[in-house]
PDB file of N, CA and C in Angstrom:
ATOM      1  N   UNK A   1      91.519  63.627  94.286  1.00  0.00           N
ATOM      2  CA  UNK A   1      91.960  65.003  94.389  1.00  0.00           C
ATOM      3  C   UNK A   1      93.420  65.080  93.944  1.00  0.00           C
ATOM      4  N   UNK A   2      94.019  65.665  93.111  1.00  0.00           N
ATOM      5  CA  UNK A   2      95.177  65.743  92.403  1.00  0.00           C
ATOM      6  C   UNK A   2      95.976  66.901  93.552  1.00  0.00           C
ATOM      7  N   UNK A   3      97.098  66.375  93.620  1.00  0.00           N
ATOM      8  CA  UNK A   3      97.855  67.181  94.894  1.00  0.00           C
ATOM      9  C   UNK A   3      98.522  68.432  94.137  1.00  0.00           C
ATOM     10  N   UNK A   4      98.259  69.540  95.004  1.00  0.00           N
ATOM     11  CA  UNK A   4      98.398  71.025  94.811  1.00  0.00           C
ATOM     12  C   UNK A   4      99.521  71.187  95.120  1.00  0.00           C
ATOM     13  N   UNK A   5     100.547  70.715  95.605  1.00  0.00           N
ATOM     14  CA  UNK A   5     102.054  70.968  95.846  1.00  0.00           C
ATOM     15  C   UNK A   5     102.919  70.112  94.702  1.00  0.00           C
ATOM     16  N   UNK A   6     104.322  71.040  94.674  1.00  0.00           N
ATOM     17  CA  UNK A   6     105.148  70.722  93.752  1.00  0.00           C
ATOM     18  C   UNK A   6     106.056  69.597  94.026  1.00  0.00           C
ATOM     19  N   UNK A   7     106.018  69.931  95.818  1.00  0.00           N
ATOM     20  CA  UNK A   7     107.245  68.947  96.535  1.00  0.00           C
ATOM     21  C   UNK A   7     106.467  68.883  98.004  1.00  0.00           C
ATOM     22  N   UNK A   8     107.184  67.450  98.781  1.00  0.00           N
ATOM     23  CA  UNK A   8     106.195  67.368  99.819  1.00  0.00           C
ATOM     24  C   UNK A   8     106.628  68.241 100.869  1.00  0.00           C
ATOM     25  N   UNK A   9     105.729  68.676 101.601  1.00  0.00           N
ATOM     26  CA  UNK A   9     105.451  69.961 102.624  1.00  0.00           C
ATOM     27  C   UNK A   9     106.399  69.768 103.710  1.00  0.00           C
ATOM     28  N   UNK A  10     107.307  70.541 104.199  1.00  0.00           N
ATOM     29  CA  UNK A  10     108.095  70.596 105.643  1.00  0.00           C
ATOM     30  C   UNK A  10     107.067  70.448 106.390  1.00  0.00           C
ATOM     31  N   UNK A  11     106.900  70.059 107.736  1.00  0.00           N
ATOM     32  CA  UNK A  11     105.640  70.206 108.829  1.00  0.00           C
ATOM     33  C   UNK A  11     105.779  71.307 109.104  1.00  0.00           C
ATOM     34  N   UNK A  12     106.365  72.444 109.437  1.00  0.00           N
ATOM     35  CA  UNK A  12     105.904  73.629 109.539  1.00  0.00           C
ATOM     36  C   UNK A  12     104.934  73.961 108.405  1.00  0.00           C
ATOM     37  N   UNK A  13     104.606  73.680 107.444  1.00  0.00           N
ATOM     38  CA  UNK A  13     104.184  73.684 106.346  1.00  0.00           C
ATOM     39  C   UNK A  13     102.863  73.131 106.433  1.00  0.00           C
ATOM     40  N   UNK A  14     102.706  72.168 106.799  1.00  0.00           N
ATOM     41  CA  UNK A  14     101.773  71.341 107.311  1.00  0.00           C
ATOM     42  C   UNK A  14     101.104  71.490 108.103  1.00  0.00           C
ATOM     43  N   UNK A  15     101.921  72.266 109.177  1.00  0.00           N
ATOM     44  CA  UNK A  15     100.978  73.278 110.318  1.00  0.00           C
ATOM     45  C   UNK A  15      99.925  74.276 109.369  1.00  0.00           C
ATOM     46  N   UNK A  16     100.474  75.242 108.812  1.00  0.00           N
ATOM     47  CA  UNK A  16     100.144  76.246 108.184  1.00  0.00           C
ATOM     48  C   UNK A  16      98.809  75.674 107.226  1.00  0.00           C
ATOM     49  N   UNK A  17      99.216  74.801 106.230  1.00  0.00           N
ATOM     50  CA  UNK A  17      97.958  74.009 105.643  1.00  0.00           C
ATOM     51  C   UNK A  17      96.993  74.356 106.863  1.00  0.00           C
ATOM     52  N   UNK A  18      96.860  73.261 107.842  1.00  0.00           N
ATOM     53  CA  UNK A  18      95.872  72.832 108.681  1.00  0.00           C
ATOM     54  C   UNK A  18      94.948  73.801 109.575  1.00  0.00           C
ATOM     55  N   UNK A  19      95.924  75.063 109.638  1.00  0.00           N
ATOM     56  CA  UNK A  19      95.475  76.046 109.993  1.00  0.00           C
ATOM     57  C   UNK A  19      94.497  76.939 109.141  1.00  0.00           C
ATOM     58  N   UNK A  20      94.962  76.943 108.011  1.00  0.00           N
ATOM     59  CA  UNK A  20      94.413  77.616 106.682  1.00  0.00           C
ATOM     60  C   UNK A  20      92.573  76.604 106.693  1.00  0.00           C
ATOM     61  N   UNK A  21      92.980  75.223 106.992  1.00  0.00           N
ATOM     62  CA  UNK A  21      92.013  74.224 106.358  1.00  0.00           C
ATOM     63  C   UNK A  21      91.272  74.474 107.285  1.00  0.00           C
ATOM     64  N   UNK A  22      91.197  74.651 109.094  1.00  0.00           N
ATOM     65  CA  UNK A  22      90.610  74.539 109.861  1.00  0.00           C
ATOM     66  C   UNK A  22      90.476  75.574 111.035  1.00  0.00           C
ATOM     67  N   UNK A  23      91.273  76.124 111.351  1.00  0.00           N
ATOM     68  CA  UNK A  23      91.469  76.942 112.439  1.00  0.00           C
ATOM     69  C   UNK A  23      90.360  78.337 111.276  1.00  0.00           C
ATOM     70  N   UNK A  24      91.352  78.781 109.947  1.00  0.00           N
ATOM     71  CA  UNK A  24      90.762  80.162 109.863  1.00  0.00           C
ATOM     72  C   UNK A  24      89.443  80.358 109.234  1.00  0.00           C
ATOM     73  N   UNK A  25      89.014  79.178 108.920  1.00  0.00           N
ATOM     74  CA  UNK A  25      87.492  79.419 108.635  1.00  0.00           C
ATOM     75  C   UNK A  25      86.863  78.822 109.592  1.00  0.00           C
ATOM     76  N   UNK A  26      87.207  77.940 110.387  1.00  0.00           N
ATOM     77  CA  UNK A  26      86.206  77.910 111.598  1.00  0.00           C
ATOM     78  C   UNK A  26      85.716  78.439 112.670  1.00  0.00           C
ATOM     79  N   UNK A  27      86.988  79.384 112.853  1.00  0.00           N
ATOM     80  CA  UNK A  27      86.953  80.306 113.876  1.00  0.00           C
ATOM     81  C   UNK A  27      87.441  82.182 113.580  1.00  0.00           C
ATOM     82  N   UNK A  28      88.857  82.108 113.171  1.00  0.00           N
ATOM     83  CA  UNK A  28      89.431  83.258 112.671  1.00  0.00           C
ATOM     84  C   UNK A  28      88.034  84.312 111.660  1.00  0.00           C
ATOM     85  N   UNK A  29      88.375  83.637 110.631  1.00  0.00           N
ATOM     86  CA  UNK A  29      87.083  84.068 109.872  1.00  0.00           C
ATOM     87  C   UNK A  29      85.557  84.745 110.525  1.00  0.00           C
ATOM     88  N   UNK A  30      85.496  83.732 111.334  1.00  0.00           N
ATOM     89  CA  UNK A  30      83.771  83.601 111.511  1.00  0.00           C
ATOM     90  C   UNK A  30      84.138  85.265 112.550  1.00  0.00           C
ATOM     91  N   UNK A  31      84.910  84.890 113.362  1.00  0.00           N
ATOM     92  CA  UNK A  31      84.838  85.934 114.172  1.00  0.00           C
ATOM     93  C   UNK A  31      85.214  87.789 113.719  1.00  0.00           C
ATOM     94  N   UNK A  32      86.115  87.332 112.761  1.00  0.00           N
ATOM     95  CA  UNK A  32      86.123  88.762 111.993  1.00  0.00           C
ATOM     96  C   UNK A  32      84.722  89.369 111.113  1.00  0.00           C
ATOM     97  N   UNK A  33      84.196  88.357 110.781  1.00  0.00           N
ATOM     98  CA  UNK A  33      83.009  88.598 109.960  1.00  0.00           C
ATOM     99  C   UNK A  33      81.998  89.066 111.328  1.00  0.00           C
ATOM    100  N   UNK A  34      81.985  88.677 111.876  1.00  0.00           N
ATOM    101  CA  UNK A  34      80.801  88.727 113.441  1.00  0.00           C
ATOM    102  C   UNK A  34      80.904  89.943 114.001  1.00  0.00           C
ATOM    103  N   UNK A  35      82.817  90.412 113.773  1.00  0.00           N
ATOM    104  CA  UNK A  35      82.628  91.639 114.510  1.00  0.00           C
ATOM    105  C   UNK A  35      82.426  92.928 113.999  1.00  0.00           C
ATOM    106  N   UNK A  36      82.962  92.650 112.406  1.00  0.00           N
ATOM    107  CA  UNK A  36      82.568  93.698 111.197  1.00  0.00           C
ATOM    108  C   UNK A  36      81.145  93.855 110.721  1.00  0.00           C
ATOM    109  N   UNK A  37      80.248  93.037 111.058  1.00  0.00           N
ATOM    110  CA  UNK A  37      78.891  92.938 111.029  1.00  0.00           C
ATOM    111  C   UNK A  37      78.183  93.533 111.938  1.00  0.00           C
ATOM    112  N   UNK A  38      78.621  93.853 113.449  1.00  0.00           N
ATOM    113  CA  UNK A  38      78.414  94.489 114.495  1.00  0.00           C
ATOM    114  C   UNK A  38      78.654  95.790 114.472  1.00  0.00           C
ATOM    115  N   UNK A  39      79.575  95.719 113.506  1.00  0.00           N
ATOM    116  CA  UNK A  39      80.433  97.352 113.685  1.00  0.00           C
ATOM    117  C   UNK A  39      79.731  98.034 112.049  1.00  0.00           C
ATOM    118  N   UNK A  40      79.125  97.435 110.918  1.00  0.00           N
ATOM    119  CA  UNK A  40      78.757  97.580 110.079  1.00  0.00           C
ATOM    120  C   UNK A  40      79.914  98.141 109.313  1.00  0.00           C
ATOM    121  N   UNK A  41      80.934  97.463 109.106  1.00  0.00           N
ATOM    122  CA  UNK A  41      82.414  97.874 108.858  1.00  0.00           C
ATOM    123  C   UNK A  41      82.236  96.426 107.452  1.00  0.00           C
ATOM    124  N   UNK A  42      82.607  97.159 105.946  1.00  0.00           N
ATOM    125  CA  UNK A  42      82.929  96.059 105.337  1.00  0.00           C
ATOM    126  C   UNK A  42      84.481  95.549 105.182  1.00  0.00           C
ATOM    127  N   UNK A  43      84.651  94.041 105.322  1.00  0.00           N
ATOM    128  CA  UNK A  43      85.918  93.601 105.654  1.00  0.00           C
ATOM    129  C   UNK A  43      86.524  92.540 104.239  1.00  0.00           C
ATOM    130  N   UNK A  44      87.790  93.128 103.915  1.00  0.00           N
ATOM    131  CA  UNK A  44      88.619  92.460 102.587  1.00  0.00           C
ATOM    132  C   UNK A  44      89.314  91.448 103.505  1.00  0.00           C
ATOM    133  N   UNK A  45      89.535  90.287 102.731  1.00  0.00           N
ATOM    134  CA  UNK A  45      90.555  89.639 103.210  1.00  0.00           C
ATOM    135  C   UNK A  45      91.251  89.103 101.681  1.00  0.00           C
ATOM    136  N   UNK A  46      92.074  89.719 101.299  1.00  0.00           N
ATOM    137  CA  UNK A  46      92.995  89.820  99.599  1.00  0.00           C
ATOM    138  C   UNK A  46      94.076  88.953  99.754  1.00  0.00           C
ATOM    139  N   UNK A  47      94.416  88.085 100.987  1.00  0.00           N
ATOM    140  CA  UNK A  47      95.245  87.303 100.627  1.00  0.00           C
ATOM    141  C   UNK A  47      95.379  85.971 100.988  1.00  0.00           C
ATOM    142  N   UNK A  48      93.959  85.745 100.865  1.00  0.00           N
ATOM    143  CA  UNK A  48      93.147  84.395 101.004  1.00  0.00           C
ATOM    144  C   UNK A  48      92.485  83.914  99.373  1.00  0.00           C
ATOM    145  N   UNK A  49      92.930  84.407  98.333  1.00  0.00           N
ATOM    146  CA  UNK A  49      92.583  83.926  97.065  1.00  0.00           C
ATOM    147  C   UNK A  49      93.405  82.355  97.149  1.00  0.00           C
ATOM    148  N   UNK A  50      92.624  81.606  96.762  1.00  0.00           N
ATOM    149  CA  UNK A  50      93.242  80.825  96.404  1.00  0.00           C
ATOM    150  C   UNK A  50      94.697  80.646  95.559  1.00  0.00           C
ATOM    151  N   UNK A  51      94.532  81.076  94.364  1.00  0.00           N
ATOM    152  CA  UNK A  51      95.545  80.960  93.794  1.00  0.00           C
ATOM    153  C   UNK A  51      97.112  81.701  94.754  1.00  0.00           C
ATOM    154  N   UNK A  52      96.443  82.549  95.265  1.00  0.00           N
ATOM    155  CA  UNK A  52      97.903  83.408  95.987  1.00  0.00           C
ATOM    156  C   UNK A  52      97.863  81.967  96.990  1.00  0.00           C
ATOM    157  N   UNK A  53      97.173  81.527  97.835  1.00  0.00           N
ATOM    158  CA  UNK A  53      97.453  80.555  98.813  1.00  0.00           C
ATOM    159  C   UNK A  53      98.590  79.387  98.028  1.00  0.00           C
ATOM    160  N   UNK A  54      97.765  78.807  97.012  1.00  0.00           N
ATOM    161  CA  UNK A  54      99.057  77.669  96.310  1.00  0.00           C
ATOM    162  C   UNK A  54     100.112  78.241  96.353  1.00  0.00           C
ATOM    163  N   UNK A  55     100.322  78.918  95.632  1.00  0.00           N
ATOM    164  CA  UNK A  55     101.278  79.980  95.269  1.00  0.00           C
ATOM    165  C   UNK A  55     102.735  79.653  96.426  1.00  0.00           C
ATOM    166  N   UNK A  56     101.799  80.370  97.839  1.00  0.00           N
ATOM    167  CA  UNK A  56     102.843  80.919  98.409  1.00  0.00           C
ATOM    168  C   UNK A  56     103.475  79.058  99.250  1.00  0.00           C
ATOM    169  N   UNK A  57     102.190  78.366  99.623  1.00  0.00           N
ATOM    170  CA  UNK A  57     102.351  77.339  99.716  1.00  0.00           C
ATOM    171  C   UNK A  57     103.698  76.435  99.232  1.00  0.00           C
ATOM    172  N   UNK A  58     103.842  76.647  97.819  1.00  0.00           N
ATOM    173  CA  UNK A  58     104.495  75.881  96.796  1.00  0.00           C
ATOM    174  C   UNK A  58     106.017  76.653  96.686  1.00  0.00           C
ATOM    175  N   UNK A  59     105.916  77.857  97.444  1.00  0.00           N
ATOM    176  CA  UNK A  59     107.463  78.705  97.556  1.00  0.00           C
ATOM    177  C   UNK A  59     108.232  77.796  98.234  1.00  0.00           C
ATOM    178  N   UNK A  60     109.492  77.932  97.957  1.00  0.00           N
ATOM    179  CA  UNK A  60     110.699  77.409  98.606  1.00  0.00           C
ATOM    180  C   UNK A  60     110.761  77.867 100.159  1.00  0.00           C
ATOM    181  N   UNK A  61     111.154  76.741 101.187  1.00  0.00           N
ATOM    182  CA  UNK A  61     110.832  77.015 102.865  1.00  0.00           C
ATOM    183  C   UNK A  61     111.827  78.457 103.095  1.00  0.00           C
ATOM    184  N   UNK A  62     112.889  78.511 102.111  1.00  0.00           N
ATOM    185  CA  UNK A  62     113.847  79.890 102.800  1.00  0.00           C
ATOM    186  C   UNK A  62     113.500  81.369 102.022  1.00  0.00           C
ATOM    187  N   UNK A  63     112.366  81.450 101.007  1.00  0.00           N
ATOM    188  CA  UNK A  63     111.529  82.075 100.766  1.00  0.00           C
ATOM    189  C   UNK A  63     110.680  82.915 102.028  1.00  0.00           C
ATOM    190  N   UNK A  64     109.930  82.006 102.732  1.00  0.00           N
ATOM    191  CA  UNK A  64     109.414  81.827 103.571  1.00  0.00           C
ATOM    192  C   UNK A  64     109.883  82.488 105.150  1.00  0.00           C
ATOM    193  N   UNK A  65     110.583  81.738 105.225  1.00  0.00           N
ATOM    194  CA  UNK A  65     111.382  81.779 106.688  1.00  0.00           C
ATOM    195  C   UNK A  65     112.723  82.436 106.346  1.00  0.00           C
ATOM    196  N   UNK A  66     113.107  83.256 106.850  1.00  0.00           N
ATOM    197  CA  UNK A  66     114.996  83.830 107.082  1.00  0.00           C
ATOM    198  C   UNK A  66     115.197  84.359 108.558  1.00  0.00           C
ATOM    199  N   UNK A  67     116.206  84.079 109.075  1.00  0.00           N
ATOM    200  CA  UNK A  67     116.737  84.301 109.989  1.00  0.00           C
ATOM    201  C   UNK A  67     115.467  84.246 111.349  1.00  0.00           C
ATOM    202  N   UNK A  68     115.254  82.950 111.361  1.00  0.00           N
ATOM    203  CA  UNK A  68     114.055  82.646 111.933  1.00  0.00           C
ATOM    204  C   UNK A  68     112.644  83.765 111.929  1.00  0.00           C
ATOM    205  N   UNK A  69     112.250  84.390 110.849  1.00  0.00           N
ATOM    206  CA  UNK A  69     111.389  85.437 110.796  1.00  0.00           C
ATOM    207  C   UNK A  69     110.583  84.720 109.710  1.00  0.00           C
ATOM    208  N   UNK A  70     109.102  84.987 110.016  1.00  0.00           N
ATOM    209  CA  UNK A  70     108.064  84.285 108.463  1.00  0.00           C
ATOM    210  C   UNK A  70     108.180  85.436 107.900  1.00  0.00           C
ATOM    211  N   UNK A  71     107.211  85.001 106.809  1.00  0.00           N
ATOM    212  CA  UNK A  71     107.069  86.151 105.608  1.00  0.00           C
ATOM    213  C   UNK A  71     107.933  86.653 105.018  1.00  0.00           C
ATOM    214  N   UNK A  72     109.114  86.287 104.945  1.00  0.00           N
ATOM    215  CA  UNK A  72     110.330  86.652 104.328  1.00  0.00           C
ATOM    216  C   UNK A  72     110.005  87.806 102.748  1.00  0.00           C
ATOM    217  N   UNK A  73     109.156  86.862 102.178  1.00  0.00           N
ATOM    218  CA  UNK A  73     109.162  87.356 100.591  1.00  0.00           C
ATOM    219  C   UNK A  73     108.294  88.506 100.306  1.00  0.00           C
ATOM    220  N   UNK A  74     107.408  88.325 101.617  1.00  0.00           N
ATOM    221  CA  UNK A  74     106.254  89.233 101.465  1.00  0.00           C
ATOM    222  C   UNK A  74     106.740  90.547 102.141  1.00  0.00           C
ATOM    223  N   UNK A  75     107.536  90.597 102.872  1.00  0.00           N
ATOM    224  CA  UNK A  75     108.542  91.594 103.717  1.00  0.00           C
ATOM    225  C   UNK A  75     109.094  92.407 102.697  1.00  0.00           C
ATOM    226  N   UNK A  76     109.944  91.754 102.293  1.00  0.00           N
ATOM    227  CA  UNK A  76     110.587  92.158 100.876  1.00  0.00           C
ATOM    228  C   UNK A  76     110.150  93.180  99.850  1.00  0.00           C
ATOM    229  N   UNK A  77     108.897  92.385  99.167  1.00  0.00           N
ATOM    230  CA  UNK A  77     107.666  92.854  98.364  1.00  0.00           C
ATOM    231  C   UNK A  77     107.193  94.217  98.677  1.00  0.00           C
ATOM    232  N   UNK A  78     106.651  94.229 100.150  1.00  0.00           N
ATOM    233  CA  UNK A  78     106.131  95.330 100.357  1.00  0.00           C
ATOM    234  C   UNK A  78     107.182  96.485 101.016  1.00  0.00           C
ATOM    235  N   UNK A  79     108.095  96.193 101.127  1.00  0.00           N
ATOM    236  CA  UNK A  79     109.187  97.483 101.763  1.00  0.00           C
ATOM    237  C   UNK A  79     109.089  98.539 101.123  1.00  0.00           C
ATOM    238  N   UNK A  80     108.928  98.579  99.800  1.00  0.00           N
ATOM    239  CA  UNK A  80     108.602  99.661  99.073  1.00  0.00           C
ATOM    240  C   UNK A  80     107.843 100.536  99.162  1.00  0.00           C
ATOM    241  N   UNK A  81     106.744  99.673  99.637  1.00  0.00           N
ATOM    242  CA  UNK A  81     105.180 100.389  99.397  1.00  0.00           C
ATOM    243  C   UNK A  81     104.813 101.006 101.181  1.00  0.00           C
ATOM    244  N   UNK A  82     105.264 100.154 101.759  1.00  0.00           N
ATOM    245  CA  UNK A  82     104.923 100.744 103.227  1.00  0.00           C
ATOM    246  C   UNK A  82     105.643 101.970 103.466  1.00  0.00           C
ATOM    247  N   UNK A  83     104.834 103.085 104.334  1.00  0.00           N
ATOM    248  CA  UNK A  83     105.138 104.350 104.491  1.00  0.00           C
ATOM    249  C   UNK A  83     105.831 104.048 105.823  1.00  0.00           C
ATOM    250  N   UNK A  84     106.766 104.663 106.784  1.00  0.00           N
ATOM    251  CA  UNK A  84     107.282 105.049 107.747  1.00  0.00           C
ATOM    252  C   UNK A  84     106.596 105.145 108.690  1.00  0.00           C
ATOM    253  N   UNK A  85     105.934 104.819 110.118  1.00  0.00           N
ATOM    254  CA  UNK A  85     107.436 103.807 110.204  1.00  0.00           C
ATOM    255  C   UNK A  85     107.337 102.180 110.591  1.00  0.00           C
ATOM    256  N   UNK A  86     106.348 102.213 108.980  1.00  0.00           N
ATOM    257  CA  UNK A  86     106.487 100.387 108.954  1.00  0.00           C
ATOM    258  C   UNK A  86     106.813  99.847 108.203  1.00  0.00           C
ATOM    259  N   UNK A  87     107.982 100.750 107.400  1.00  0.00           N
ATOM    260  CA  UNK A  87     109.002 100.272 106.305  1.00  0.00           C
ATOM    261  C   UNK A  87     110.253  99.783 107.295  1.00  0.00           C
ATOM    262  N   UNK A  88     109.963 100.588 108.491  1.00  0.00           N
ATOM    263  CA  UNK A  88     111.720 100.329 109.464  1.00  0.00           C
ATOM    264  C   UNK A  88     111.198  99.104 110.291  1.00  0.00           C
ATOM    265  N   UNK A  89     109.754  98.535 110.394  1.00  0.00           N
ATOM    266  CA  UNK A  89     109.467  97.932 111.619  1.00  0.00           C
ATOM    267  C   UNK A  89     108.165  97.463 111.338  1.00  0.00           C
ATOM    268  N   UNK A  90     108.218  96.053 110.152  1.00  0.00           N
ATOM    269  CA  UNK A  90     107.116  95.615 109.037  1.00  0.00           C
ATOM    270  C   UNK A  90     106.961  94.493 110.394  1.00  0.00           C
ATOM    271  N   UNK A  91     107.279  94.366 111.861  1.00  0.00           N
ATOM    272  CA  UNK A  91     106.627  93.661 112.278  1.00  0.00           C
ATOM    273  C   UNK A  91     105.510  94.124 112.791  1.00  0.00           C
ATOM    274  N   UNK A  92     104.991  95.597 112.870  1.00  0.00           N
ATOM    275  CA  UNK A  92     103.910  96.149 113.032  1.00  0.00           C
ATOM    276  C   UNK A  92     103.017  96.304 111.987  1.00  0.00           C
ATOM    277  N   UNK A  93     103.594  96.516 110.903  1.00  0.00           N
ATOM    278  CA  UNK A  93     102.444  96.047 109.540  1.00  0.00           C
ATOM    279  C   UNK A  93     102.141  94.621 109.220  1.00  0.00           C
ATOM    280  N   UNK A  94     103.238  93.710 109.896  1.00  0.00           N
ATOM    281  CA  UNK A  94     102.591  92.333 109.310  1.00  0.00           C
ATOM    282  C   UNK A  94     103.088  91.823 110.567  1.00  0.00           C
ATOM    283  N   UNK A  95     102.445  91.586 111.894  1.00  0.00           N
ATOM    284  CA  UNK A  95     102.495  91.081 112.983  1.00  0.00           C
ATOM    285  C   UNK A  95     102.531  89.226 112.971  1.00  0.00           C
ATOM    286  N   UNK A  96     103.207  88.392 113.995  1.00  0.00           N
ATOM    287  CA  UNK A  96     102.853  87.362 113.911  1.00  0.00           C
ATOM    288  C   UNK A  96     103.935  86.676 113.238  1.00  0.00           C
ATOM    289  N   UNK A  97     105.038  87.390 113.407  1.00  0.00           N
ATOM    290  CA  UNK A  97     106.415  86.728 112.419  1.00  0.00           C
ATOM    291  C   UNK A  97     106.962  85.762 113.848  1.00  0.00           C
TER     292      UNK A  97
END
């Protein structure tokens, strides 16, 4: 298997892998699918493509992380696009920082 990173992974990093590898399709996943199936609700998940996963994977750790907050870049990205008032307070649009 030819390694998908540019440089080797911080362990926070490594967490995140392992989580991605194991936690969200073994469980995360299954259970969103279980409950959108119940609810007959169809469910996207757009930022689980692979390629976006390397991607963000392979970003620089202060990309990532600033001022002890995740998602730094993706914060950024979307400030634009989010309407009020989760342009002032994107920890309610993107919870889990």
């Amino acid at each position: 298997m030819t390694n998908l990173f540019a440089r080797p992974l911080l362990p926070i990093e490594e967490q995140a892998l392992f989580d991605l590898k194991h936690y969200l399709c073994d469980d995360l996943l299954v259970k969103v699918d279980r409950a959108s199936m119940f609810h007959a609700l169809e469910v996207r998940v757009p930022l689980l493509d692979y390629r976006l996963v390397a991607f963000a994977l392979n970003l620089d750790i202060s990309l990532k992380y600033r001022h002890n907050k995740s998602k730094y870049l993706l914060k950024q990205v979307l400030h634009d696009y989010l309407l009020p008032p989760f342009s002032t307070d994107l920890s309610r649009a993107l919870p889990y920082h």
